[in-house]
PDB file of N, CA and C in Angstrom:
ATOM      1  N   UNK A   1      42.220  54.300 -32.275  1.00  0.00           N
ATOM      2  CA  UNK A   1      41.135  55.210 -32.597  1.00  0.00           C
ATOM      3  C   UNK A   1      40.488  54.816 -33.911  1.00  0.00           C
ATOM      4  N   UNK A   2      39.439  55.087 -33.818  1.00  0.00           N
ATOM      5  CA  UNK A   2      38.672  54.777 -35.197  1.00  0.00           C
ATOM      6  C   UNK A   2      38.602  55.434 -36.366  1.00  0.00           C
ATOM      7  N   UNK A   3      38.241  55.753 -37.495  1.00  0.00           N
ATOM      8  CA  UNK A   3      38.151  56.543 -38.533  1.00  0.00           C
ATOM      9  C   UNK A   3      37.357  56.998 -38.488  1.00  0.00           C
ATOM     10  N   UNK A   4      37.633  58.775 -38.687  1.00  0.00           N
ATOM     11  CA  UNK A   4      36.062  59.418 -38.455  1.00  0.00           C
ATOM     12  C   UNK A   4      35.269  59.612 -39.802  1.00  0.00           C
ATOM     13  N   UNK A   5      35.614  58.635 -40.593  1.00  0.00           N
ATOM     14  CA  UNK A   5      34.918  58.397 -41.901  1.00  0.00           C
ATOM     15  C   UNK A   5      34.276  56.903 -42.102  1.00  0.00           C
ATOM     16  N   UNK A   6      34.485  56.172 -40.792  1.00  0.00           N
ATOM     17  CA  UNK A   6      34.086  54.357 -40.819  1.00  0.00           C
ATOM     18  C   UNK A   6      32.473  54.937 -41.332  1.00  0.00           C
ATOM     19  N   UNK A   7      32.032  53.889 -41.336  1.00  0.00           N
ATOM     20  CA  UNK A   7      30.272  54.041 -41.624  1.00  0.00           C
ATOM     21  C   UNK A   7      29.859  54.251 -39.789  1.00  0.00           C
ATOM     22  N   UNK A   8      30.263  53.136 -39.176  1.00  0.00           N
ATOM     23  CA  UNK A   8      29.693  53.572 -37.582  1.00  0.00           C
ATOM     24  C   UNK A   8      29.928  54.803 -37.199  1.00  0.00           C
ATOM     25  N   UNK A   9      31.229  55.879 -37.352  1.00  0.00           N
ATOM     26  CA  UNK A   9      30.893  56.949 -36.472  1.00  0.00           C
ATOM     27  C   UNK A   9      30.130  58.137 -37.046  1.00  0.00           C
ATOM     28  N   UNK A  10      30.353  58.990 -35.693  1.00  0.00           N
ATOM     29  CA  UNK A  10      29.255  59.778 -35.933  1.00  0.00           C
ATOM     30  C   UNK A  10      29.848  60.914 -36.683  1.00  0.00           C
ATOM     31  N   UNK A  11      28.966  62.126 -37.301  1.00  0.00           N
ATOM     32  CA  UNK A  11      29.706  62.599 -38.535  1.00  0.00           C
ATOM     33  C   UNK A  11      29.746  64.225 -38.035  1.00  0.00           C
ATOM     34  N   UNK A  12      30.695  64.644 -38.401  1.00  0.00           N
ATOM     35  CA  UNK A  12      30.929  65.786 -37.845  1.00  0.00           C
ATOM     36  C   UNK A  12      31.511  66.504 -39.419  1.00  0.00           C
ATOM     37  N   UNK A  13      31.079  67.818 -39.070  1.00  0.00           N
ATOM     38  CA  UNK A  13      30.987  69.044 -40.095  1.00  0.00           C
ATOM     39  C   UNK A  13      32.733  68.982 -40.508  1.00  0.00           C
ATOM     40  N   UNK A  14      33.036  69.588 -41.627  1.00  0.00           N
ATOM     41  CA  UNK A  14      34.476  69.788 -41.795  1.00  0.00           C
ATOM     42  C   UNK A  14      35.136  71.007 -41.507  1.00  0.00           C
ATOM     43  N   UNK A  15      34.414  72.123 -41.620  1.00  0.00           N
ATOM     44  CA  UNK A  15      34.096  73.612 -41.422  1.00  0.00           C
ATOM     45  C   UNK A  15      33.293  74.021 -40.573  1.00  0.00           C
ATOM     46  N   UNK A  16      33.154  74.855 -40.210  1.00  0.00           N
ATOM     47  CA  UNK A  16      32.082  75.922 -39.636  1.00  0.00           C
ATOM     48  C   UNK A  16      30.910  76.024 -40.669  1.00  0.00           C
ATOM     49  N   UNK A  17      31.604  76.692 -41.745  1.00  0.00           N
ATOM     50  CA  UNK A  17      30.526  76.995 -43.116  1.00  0.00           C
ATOM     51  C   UNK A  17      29.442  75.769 -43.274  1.00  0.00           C
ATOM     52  N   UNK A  18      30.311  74.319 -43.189  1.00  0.00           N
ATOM     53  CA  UNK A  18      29.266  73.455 -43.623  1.00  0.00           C
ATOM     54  C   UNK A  18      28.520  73.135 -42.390  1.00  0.00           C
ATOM     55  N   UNK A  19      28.770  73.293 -41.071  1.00  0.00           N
ATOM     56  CA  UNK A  19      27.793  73.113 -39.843  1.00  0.00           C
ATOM     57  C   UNK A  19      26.831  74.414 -39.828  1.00  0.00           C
ATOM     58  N   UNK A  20      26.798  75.151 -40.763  1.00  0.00           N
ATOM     59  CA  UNK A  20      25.867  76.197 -40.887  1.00  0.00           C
ATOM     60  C   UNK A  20      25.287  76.223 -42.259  1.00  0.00           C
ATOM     61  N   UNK A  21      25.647  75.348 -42.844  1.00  0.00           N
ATOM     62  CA  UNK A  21      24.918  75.456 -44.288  1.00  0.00           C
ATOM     63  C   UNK A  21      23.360  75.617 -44.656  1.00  0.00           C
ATOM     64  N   UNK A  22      22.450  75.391 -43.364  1.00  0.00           N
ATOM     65  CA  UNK A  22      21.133  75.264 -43.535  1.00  0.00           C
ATOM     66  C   UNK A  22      20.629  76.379 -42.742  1.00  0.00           C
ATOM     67  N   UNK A  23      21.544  77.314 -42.283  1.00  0.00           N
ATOM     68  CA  UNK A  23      21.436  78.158 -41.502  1.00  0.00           C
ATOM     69  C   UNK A  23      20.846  79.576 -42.157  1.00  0.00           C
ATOM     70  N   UNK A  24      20.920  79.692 -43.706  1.00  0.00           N
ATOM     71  CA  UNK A  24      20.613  80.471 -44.586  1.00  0.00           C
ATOM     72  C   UNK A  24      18.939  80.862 -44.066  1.00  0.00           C
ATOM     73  N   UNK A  25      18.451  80.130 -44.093  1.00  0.00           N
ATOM     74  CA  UNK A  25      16.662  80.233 -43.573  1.00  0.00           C
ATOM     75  C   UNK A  25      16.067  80.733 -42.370  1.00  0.00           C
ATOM     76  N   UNK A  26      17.195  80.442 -41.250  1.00  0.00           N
ATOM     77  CA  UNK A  26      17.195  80.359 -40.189  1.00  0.00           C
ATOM     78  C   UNK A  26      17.170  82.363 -40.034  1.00  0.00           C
ATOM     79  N   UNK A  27      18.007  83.239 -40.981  1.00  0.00           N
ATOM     80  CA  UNK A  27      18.566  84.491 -40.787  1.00  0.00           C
ATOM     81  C   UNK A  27      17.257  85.215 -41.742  1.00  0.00           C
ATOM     82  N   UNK A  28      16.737  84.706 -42.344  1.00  0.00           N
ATOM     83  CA  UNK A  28      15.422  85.448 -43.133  1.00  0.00           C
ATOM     84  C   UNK A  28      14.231  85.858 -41.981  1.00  0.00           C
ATOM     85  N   UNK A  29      13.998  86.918 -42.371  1.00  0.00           N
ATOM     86  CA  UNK A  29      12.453  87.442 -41.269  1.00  0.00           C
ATOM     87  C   UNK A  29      11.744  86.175 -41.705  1.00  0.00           C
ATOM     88  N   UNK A  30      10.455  85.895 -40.570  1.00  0.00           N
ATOM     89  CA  UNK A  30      10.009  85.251 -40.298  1.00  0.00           C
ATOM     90  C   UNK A  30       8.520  85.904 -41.173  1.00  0.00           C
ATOM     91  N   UNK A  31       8.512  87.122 -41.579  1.00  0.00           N
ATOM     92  CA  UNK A  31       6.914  87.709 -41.630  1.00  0.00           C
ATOM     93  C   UNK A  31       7.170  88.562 -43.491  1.00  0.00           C
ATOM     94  N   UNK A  32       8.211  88.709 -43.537  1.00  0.00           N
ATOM     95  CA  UNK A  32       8.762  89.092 -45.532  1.00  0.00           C
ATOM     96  C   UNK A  32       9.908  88.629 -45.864  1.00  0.00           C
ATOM     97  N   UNK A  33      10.714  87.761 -45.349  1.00  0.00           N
ATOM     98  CA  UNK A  33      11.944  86.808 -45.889  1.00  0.00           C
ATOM     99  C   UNK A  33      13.075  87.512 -46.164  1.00  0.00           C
ATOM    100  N   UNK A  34      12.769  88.740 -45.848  1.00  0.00           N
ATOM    101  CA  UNK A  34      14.189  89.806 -45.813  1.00  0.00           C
ATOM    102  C   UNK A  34      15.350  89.439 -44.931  1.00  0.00           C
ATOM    103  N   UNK A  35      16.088  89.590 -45.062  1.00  0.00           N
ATOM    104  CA  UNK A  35      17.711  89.743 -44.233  1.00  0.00           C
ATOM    105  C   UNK A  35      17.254  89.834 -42.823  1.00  0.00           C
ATOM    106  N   UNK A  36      17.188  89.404 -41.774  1.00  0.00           N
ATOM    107  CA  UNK A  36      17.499  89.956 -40.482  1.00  0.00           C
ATOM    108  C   UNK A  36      18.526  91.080 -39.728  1.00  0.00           C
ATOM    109  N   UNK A  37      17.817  91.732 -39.196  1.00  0.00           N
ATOM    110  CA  UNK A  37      19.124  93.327 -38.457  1.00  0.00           C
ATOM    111  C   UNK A  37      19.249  92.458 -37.235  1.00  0.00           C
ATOM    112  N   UNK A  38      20.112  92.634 -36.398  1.00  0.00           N
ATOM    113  CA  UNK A  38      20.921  91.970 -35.066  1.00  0.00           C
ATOM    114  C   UNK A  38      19.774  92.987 -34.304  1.00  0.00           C
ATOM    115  N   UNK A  39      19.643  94.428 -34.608  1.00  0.00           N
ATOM    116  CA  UNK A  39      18.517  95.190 -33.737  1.00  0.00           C
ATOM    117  C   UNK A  39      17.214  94.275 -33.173  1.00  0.00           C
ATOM    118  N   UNK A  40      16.724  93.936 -34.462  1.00  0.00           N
ATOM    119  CA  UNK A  40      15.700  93.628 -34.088  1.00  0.00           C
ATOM    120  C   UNK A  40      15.338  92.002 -34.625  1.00  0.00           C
ATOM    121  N   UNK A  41      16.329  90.823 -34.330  1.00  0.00           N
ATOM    122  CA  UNK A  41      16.199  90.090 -34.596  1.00  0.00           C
ATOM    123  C   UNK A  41      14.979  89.123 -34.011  1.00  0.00           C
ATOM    124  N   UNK A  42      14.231  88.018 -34.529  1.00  0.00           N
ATOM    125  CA  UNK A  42      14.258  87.398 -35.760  1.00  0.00           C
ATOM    126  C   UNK A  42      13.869  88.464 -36.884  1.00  0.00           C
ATOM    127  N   UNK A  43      13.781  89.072 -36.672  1.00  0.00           N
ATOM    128  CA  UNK A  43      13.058  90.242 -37.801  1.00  0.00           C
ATOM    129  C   UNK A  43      13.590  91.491 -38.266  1.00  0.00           C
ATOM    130  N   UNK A  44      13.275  91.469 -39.406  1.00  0.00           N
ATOM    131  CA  UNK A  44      13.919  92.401 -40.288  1.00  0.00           C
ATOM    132  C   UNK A  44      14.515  93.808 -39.988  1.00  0.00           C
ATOM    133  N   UNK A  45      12.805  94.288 -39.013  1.00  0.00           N
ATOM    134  CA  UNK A  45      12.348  95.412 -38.522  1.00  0.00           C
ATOM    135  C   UNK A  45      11.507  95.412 -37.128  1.00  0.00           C
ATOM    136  N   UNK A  46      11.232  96.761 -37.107  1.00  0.00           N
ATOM    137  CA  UNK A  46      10.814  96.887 -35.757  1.00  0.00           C
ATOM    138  C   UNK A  46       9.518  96.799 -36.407  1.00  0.00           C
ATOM    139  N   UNK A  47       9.329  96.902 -37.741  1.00  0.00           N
ATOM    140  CA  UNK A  47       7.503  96.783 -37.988  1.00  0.00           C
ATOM    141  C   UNK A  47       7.224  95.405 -38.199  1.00  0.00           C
ATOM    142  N   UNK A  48       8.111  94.578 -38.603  1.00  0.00           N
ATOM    143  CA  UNK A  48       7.774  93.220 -38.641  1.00  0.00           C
ATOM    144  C   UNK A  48       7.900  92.522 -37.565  1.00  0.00           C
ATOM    145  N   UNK A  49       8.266  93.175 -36.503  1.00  0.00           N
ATOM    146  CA  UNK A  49       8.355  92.577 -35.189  1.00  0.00           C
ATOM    147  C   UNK A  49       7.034  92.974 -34.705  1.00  0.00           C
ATOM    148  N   UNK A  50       6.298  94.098 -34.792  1.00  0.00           N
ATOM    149  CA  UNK A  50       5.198  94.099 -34.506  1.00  0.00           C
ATOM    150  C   UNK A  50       4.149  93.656 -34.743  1.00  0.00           C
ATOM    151  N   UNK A  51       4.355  93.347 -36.722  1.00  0.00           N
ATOM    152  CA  UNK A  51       3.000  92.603 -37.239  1.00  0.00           C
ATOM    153  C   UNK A  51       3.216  91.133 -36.475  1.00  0.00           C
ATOM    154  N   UNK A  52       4.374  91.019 -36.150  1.00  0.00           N
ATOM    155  CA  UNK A  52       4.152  89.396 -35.696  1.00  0.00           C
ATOM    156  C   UNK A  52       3.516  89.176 -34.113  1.00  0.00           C
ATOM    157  N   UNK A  53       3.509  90.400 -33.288  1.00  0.00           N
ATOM    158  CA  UNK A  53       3.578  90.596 -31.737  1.00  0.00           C
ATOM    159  C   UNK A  53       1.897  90.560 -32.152  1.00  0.00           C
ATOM    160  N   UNK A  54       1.208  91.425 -33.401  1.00  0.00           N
ATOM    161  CA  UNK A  54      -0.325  91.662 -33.496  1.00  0.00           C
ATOM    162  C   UNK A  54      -1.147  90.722 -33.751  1.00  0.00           C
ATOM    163  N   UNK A  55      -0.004  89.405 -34.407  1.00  0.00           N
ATOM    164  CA  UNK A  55      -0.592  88.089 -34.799  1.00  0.00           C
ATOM    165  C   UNK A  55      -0.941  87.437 -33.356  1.00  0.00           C
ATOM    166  N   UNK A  56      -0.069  87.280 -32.794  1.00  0.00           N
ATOM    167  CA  UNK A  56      -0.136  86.777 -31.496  1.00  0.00           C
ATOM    168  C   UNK A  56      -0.973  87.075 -30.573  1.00  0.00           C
ATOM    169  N   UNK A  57      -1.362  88.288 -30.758  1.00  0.00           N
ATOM    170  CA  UNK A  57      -1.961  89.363 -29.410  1.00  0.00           C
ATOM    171  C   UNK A  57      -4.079  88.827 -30.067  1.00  0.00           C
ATOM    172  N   UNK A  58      -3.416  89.095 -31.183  1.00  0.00           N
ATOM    173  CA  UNK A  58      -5.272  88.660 -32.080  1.00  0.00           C
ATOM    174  C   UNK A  58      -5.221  87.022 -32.120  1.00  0.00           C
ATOM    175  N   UNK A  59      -4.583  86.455 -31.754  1.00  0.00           N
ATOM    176  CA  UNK A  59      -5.201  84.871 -31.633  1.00  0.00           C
ATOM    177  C   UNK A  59      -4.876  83.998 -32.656  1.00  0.00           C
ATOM    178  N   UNK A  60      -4.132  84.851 -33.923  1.00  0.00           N
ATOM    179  CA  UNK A  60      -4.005  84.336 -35.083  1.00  0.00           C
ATOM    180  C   UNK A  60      -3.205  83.146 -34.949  1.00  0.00           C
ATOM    181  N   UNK A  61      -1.724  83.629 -34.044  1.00  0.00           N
ATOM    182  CA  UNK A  61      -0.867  82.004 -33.394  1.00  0.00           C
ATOM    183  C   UNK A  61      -1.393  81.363 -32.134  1.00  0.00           C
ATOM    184  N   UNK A  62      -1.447  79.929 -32.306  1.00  0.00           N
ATOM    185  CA  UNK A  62      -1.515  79.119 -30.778  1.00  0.00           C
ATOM    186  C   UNK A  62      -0.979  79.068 -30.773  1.00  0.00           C
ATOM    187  N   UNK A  63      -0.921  77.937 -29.485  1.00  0.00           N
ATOM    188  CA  UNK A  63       0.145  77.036 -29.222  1.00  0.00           C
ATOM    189  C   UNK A  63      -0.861  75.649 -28.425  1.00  0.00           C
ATOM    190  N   UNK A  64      -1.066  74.912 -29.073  1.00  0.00           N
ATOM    191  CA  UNK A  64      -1.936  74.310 -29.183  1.00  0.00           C
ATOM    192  C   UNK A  64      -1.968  73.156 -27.170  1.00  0.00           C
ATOM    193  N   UNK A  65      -2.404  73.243 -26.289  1.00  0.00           N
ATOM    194  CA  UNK A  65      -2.328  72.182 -25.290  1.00  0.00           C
ATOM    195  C   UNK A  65      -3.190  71.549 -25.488  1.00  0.00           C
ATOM    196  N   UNK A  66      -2.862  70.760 -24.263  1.00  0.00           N
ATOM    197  CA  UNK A  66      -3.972  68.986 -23.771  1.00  0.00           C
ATOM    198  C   UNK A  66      -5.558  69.438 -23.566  1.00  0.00           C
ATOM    199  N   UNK A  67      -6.509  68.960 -24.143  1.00  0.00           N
ATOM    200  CA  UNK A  67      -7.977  69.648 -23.498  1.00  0.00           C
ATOM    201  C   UNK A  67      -8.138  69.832 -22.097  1.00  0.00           C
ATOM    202  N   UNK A  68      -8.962  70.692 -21.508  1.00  0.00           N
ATOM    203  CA  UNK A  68      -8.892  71.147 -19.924  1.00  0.00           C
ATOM    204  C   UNK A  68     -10.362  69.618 -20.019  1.00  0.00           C
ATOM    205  N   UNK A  69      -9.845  69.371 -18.440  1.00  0.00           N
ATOM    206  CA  UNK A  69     -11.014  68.244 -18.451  1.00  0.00           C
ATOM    207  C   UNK A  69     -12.460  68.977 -18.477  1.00  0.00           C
ATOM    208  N   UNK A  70     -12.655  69.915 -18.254  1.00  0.00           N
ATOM    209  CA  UNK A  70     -14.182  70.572 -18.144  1.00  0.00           C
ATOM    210  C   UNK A  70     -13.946  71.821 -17.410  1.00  0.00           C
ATOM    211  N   UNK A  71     -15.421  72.207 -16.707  1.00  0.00           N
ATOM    212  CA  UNK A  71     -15.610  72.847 -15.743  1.00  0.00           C
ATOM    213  C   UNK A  71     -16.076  72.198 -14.811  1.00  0.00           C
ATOM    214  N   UNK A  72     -15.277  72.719 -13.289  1.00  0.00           N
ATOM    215  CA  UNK A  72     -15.500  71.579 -12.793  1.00  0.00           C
ATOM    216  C   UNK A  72     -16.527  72.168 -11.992  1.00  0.00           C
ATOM    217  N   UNK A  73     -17.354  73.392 -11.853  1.00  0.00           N
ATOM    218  CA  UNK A  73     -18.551  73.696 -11.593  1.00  0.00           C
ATOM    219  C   UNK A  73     -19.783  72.744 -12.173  1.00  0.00           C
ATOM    220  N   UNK A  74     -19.608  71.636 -12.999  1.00  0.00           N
ATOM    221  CA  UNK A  74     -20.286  70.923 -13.543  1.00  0.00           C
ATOM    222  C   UNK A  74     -21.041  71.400 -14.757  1.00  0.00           C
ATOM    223  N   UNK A  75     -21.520  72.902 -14.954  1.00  0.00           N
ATOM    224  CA  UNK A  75     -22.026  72.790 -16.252  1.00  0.00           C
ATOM    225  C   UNK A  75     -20.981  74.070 -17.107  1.00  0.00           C
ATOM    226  N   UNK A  76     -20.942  73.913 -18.848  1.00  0.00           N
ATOM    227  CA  UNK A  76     -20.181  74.269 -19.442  1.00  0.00           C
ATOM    228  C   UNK A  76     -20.820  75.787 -19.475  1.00  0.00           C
ATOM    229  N   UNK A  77     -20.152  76.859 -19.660  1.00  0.00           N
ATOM    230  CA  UNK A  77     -20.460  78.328 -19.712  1.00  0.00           C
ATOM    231  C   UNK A  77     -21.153  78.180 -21.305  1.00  0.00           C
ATOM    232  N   UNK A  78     -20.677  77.787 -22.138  1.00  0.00           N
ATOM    233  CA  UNK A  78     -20.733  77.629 -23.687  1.00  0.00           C
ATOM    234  C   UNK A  78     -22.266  76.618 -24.060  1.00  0.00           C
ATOM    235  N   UNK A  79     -22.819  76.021 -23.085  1.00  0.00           N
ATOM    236  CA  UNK A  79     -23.790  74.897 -23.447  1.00  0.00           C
ATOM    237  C   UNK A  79     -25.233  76.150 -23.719  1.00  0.00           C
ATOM    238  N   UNK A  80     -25.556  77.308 -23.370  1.00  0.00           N
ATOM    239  CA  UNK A  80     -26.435  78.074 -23.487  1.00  0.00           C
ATOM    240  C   UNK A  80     -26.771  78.964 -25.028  1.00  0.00           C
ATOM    241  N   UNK A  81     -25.395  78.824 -25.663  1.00  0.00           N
ATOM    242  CA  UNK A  81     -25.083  79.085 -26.923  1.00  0.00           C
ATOM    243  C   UNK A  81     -25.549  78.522 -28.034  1.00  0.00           C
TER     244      UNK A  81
END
């Protein structure tokens, strides 16, 4: 068997604690950096779960896709604008 300290292998945590060490960020609300409740996780609250549901709902987040090739009625709804 090899040494799980050679330079070739692959590296594995010593603890739990240290396979979660970056995990600190991961448990902060997403919308005021507060603590996360298990209730209403990623988020703090049930109101920061909403300002984030209102971001979404108003357009504020994409999610960005591939351009649509056109309309394939041939002319654009938007060209009259």
């Amino acid at each position: 068997m090899s040494d799980p300290q050679s330079p070739g292998a692959p590296q594995r945590p010593q603890t739990h604690a240290a396979a979660h060490a970056g995990a600190k960020a991961a448990s902060d609300c997403p919308i005021c950096g507060r603590p996360t409740e298990p209730a209403t996780r990623p988020f703090c609250s049930k109101r920061c779960a909403d300002i984030d549901l209102s971001r979404w709902l108003g357009g504020v987040y994409r999610i960005e896709g591939p351009e649509s090739p056109g309309n394939p009625g041939g002319s654009d709804p938007d060209d009259g604008l």
